[in-house]
C-alpha atoms as a PDB file:
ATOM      1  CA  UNK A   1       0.000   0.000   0.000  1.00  0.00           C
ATOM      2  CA  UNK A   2       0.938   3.225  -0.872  1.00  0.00           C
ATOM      3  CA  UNK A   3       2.584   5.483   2.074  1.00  0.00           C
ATOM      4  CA  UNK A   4       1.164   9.286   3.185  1.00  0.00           C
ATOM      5  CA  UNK A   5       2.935  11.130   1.715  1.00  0.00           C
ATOM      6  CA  UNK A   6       5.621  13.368   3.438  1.00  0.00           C
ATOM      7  CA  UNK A   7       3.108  16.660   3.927  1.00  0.00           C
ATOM      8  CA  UNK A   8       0.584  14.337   5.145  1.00  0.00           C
ATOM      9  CA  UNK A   9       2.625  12.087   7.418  1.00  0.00           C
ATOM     10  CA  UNK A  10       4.204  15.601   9.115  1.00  0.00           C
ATOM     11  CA  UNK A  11       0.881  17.720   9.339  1.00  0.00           C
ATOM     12  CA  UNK A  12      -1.105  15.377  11.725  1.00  0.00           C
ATOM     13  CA  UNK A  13       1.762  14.063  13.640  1.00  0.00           C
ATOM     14  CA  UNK A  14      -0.221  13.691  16.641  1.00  0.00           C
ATOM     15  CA  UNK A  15      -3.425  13.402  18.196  1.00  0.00           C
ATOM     16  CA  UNK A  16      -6.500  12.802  16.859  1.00  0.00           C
ATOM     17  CA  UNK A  17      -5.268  13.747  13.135  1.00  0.00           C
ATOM     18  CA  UNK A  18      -2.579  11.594  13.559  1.00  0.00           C
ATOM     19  CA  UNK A  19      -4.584   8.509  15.137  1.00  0.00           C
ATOM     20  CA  UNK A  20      -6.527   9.155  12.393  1.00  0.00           C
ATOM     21  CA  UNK A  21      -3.808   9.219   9.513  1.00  0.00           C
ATOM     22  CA  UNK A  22      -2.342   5.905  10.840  1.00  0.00           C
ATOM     23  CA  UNK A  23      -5.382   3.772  10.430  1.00  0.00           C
ATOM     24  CA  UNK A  24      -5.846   4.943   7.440  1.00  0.00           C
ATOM     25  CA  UNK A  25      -2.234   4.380   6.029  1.00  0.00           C
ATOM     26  CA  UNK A  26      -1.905   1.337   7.582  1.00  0.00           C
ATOM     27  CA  UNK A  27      -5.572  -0.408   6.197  1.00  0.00           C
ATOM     28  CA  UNK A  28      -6.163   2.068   3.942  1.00  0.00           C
ATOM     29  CA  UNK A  29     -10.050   2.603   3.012  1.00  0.00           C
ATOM     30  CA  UNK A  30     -11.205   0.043   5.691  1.00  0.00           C
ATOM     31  CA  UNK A  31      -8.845   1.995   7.984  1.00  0.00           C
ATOM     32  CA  UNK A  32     -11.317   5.144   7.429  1.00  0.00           C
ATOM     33  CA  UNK A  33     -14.202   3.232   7.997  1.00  0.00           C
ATOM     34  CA  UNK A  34     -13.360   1.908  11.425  1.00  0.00           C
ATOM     35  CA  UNK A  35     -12.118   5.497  12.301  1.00  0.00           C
ATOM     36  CA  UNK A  36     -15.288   7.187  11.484  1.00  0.00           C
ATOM     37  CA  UNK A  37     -17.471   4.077  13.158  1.00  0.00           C
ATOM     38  CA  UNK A  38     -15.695   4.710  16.503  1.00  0.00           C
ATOM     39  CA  UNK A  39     -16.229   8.454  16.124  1.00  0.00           C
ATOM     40  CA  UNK A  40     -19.985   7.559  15.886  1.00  0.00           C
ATOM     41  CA  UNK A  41     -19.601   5.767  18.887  1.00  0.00           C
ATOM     42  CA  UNK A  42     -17.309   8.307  20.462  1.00  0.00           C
ATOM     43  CA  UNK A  43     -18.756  12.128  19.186  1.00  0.00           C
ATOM     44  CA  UNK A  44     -15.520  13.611  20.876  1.00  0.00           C
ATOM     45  CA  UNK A  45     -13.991  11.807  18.338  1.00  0.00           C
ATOM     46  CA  UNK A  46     -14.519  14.610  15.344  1.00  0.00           C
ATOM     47  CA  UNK A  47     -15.676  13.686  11.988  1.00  0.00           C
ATOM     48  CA  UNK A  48     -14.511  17.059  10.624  1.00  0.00           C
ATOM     49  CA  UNK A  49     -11.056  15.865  11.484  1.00  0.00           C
ATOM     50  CA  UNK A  50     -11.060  12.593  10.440  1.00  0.00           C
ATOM     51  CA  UNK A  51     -12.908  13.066   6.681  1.00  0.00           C
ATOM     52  CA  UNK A  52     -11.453  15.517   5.224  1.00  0.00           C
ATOM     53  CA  UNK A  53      -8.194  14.198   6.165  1.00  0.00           C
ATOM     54  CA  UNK A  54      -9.446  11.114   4.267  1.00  0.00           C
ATOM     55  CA  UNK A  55     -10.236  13.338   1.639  1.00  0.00           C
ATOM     56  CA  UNK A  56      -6.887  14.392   1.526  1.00  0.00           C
ATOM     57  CA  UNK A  57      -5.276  10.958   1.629  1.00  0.00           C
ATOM     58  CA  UNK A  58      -7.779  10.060  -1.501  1.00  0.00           C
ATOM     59  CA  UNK A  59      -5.670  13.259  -3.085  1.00  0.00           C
ATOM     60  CA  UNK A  60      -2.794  12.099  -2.685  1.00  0.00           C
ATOM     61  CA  UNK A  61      -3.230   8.435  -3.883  1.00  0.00           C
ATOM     62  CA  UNK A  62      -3.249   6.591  -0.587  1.00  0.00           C
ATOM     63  CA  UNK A  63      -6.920   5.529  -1.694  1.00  0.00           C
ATOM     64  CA  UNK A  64      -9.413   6.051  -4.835  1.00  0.00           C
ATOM     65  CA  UNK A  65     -12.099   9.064  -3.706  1.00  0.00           C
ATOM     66  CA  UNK A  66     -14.626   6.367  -4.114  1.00  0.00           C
ATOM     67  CA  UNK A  67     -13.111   4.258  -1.705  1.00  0.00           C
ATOM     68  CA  UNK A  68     -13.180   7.246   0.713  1.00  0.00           C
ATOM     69  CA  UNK A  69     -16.665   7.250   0.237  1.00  0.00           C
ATOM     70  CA  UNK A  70     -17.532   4.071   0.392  1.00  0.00           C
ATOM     71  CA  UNK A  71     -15.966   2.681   3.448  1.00  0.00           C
ATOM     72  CA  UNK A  72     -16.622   5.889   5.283  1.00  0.00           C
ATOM     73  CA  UNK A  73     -20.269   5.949   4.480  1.00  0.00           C
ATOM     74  CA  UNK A  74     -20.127   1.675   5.711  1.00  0.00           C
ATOM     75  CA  UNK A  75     -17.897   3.103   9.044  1.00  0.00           C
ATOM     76  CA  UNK A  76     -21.117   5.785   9.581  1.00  0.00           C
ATOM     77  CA  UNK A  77     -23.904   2.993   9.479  1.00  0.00           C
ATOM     78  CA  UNK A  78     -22.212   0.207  11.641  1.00  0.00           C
ATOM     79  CA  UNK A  79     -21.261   3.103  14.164  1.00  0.00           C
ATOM     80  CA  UNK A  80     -25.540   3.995  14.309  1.00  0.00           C
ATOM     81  CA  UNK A  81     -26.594   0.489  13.674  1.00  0.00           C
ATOM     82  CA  UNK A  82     -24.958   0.045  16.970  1.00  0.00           C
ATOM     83  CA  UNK A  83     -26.485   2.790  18.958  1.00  0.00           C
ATOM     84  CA  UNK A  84     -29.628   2.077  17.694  1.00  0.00           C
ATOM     85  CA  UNK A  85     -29.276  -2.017  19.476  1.00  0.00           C
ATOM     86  CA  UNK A  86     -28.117   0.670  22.577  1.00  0.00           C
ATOM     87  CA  UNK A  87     -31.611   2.343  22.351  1.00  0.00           C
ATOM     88  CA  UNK A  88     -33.514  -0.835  21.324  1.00  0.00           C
ATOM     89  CA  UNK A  89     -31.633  -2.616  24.500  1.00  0.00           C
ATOM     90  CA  UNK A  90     -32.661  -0.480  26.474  1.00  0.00           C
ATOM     91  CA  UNK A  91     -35.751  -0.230  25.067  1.00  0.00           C
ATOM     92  CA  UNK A  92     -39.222   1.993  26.033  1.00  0.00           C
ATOM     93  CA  UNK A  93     -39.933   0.582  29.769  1.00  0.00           C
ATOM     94  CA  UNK A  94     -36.486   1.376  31.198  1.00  0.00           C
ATOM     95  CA  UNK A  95     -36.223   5.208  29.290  1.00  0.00           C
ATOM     96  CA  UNK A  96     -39.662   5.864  31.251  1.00  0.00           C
ATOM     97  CA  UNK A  97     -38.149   4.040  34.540  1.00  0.00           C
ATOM     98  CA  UNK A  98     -34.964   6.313  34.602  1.00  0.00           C
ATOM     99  CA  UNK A  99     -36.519   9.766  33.098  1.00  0.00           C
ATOM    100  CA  UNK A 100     -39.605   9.039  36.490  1.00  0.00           C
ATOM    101  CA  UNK A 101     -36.359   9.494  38.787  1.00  0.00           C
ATOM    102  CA  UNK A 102     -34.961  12.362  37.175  1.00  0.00           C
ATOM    103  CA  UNK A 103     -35.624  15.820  38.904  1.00  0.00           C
ATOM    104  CA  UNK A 104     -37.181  18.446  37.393  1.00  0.00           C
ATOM    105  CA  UNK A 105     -39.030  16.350  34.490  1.00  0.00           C
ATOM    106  CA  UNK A 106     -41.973  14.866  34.236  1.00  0.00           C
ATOM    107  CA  UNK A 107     -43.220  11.741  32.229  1.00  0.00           C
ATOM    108  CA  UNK A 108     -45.418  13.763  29.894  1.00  0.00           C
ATOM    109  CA  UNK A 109     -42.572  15.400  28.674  1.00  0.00           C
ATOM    110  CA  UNK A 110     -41.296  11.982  27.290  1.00  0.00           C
ATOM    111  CA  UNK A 111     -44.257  10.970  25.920  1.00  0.00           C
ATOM    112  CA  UNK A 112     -44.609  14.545  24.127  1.00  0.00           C
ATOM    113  CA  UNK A 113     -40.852  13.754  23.287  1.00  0.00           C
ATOM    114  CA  UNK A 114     -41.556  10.142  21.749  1.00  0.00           C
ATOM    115  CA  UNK A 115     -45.092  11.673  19.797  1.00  0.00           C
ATOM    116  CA  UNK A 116     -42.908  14.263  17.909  1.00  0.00           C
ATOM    117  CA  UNK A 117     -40.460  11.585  17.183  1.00  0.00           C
ATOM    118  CA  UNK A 118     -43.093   9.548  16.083  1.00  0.00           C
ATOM    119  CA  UNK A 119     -44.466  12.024  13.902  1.00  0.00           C
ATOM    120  CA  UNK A 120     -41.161  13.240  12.774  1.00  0.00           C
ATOM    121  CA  UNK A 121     -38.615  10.582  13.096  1.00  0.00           C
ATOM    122  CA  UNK A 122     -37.908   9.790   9.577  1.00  0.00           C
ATOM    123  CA  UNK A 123     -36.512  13.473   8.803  1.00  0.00           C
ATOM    124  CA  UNK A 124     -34.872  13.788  12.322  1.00  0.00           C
ATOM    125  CA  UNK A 125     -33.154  10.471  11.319  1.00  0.00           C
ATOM    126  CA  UNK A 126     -31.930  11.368   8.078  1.00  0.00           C
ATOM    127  CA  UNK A 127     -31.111  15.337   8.619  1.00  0.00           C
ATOM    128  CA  UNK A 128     -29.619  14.699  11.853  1.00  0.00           C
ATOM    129  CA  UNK A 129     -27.305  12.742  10.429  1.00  0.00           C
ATOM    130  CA  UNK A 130     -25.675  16.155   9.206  1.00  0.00           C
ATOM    131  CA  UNK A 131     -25.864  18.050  12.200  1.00  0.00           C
ATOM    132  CA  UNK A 132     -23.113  18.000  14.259  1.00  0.00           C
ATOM    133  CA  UNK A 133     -22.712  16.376  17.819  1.00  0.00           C
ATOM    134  CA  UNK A 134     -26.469  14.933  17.005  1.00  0.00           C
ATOM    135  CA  UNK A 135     -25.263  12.868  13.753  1.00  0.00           C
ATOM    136  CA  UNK A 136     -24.358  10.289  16.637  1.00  0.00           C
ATOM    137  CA  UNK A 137     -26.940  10.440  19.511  1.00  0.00           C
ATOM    138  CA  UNK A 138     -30.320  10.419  17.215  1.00  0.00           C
ATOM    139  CA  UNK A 139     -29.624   6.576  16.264  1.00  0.00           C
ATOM    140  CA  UNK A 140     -30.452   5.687  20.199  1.00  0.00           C
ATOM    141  CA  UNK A 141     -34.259   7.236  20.014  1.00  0.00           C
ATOM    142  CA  UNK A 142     -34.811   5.702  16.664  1.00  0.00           C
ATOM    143  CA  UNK A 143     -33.530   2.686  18.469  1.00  0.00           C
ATOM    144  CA  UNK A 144     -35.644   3.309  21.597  1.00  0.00           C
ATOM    145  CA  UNK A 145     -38.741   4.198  19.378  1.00  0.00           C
ATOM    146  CA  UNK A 146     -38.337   0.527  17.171  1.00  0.00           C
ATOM    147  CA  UNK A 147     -37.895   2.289  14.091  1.00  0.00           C
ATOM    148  CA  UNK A 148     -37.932  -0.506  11.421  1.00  0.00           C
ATOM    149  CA  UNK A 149     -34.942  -1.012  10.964  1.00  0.00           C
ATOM    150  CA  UNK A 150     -34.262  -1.318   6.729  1.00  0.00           C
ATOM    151  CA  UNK A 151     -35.929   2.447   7.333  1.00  0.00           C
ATOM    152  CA  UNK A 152     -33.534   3.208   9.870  1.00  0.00           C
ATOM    153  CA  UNK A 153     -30.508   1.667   7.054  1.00  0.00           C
ATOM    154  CA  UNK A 154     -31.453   3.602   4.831  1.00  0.00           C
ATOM    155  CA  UNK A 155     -31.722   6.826   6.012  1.00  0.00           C
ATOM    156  CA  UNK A 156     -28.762   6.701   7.466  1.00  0.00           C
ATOM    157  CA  UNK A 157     -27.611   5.762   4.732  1.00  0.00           C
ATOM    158  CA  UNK A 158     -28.191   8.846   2.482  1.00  0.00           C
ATOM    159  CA  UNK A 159     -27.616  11.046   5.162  1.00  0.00           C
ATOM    160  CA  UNK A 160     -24.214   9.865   6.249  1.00  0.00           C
ATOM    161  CA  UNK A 161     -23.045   9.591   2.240  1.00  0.00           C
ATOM    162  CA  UNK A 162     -24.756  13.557   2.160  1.00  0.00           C
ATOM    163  CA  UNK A 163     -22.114  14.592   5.241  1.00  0.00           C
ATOM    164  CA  UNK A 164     -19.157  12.184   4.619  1.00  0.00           C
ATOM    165  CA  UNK A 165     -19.365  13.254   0.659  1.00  0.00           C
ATOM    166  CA  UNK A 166     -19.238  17.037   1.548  1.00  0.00           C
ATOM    167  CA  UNK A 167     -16.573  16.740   4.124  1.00  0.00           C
ATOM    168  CA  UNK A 168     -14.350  14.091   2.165  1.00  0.00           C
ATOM    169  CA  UNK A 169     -14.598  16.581  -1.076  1.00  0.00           C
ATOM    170  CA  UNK A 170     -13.696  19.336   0.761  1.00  0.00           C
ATOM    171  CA  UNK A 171     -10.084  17.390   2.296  1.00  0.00           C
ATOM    172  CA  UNK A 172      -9.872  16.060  -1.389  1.00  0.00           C
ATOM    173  CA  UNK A 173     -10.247  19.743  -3.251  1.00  0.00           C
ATOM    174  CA  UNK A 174      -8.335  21.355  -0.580  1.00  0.00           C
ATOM    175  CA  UNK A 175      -5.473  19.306  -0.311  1.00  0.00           C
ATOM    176  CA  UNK A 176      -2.741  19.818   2.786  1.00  0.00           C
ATOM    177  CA  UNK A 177      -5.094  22.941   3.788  1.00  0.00           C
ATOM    178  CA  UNK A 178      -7.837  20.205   4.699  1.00  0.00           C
ATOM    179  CA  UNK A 179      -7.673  21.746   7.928  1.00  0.00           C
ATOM    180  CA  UNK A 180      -9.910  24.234   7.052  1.00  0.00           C
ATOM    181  CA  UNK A 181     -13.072  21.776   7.233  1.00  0.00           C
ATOM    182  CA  UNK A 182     -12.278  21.339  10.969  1.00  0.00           C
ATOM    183  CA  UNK A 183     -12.019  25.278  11.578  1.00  0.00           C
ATOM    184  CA  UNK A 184     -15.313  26.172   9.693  1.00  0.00           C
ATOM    185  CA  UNK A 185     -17.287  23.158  10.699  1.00  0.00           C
ATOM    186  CA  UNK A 186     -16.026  23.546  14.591  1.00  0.00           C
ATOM    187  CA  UNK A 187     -17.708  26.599  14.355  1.00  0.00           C
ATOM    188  CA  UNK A 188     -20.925  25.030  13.550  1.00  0.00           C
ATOM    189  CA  UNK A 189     -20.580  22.484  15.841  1.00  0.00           C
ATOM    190  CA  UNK A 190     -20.188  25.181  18.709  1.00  0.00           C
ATOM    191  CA  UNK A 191     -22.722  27.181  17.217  1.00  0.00           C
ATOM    192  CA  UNK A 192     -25.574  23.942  17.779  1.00  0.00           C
ATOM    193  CA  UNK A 193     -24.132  23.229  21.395  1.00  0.00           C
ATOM    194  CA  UNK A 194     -24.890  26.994  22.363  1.00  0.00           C
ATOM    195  CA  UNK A 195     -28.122  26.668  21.069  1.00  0.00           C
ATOM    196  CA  UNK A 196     -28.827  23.029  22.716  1.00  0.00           C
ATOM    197  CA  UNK A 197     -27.259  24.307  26.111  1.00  0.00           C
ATOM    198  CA  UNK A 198     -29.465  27.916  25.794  1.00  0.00           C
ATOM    199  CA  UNK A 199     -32.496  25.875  25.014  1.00  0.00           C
ATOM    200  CA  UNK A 200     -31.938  23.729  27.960  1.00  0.00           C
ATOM    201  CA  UNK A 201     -31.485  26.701  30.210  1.00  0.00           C
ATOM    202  CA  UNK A 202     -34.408  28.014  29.124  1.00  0.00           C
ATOM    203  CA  UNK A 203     -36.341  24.841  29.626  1.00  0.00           C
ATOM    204  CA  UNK A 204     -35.091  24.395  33.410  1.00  0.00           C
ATOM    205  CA  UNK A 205     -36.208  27.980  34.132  1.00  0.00           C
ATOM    206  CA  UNK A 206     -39.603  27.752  32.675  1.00  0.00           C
ATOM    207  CA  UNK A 207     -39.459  24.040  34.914  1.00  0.00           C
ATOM    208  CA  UNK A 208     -38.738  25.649  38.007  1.00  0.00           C
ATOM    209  CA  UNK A 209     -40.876  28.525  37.581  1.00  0.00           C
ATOM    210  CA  UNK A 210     -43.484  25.952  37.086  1.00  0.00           C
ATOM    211  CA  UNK A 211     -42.553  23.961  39.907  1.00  0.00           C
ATOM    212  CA  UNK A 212     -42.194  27.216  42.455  1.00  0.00           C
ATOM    213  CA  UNK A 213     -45.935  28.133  41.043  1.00  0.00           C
ATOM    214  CA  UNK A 214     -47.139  24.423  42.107  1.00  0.00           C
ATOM    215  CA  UNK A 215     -45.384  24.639  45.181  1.00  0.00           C
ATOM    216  CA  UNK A 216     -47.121  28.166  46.340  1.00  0.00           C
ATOM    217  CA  UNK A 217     -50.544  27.076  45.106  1.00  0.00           C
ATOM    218  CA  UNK A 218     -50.159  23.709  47.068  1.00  0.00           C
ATOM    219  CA  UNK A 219     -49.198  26.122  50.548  1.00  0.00           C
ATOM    220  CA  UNK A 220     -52.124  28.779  49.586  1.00  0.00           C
END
C-alpha cells in the first residue's frame, strides 16, 4: 500500500489527526471506515477531522475518492446500527423508569418527546445525520422508538453519504489545507451546542418557575 505522503505524514503528527492518519495508512479505506465508526460511537472523536483528512489521503493516492466514500459511508452505518441495538436494549420501559427518577421532568414530557419523534422521526433520522454532535446520539431514540430497521438503514444511509461526501470533497479539493473543514465546521458544531445548552437553560427555568408556582398554590 501506498505510504502518506511526506506533507501528510508531518501535518497530523499527533493526536486525533494523527490517530486518524495511521489507520488509514496502515488499512487504507477500511482503515477510514473503522475510524469514522468509533467516532460515531465516540462524538468527541470529530468527523470534521477525520474526513477531510481522508479526503486528503484520496488526493494524494493513498486511496481512490470512491473508496473514501464508500468505506466511510459503511464506518457511519455500523457506528448507528450500533447505537440504535443501545436504544432498542434499552428499550421503552427502562427510558420511562430512569426519566420518572430524574428531577425536574416529568413523564409527559417523554411521551410529548416520543409523539414528535413519532411524527417526525424519519426526517430527524436522516437530517440529523448532518448536524453535528447529534449525527451520533439520534440513532439511540430511533432505536428506543423501534424504528424498522431497513428504514432506519437507509436513512442513514443517504444522510451519512450527504455529510461524509461534503466533508471528504472538501479534504480532497483542498489538499494539505484540509484543515480548514475542521475550523469552519467547529464553528458550527459550537454554534448547535450553544443553542442546545441555551435551550436547555431556558427549559429548566420555565421548569422551576413551574414547579415554584405548584409549590405556592399547594401552601395557599
Amino acid at each position: 500500500m501506498t505510504p502518506f505522503p511526506t506533507a501528510l505524514a508531518q501535518e497530523p503528527a499527533g493526536g486525533i489527526a494523527g490517530w486518524a492518519a495511521g489507520l488509514v495508512d496502515t488499512l487504507g479505506g477500511p482503515g477510514a471506515g473503522l475510524a469514522i465508526a468509533l467516532e460515531n460511537l465516540f462524538p468527541p472523536l470529530p468527523s470534521e477531522v477525520i474526513l477531510p483528512l481522508t479526503g486528503f489521503a484520496a488526493g494524494q493516492g493513498v486511496l481512490s475518492l470512491s473508496a473514501a466514500l464508500v468505506w466511510t459511508t459503511l464506518g457511519s452505518v455500523v457506528g448507528a446500527l450500533a447505537l440504535y441495538g443501545i436504544g432498542a436494549l434499552f428499550g421503552r420501559e427502562r427510558m420511562h423508569a430512569l426519566w420518572a427518577r430524574l428531577p425536574l421532568v416529568k413523564v409527559a414530557d417523554l411521551e410529548r418527546t416520543e409523539a414528535w419523534f413519532r411524527r417526525h422521526g424519519t426526517k430527524a433520522v436522516l437530517l440529523g445525520r448532518m448536524v453535528p454532535i447529534f449525527r451520533s446520539l439520534i440513532s439511540v431514540p430511533a432505536g428506543v422508538e423501534r424504528m424498522p430497521v431497513p428504514l432506519f438503514l437507509l436513512l442513514t444511509t443517504v444522510g451519512s453519504l450527504v455529510w461524509n461526501s461534503v466533508l471528504v470533497l472538501a479534504g480532497y479539493a483542498l489538499g494539505d489545507r484540509w484543515e480548514l473543514v475542521e475550523a469552519y465546521v467547529g464553528v458550527a458544531s459550537k454554534a448547535v451546542v450553544a443553542l442546545v445548552l441555551a435551550a436547555g437553560a431556558t427549559w429548566l427555568t420555565v421548569r422551576l418557575r413551574s414547579r415554584g408556582a405548584e409549590a405556592r398554590h399547594r401552601r395557599s
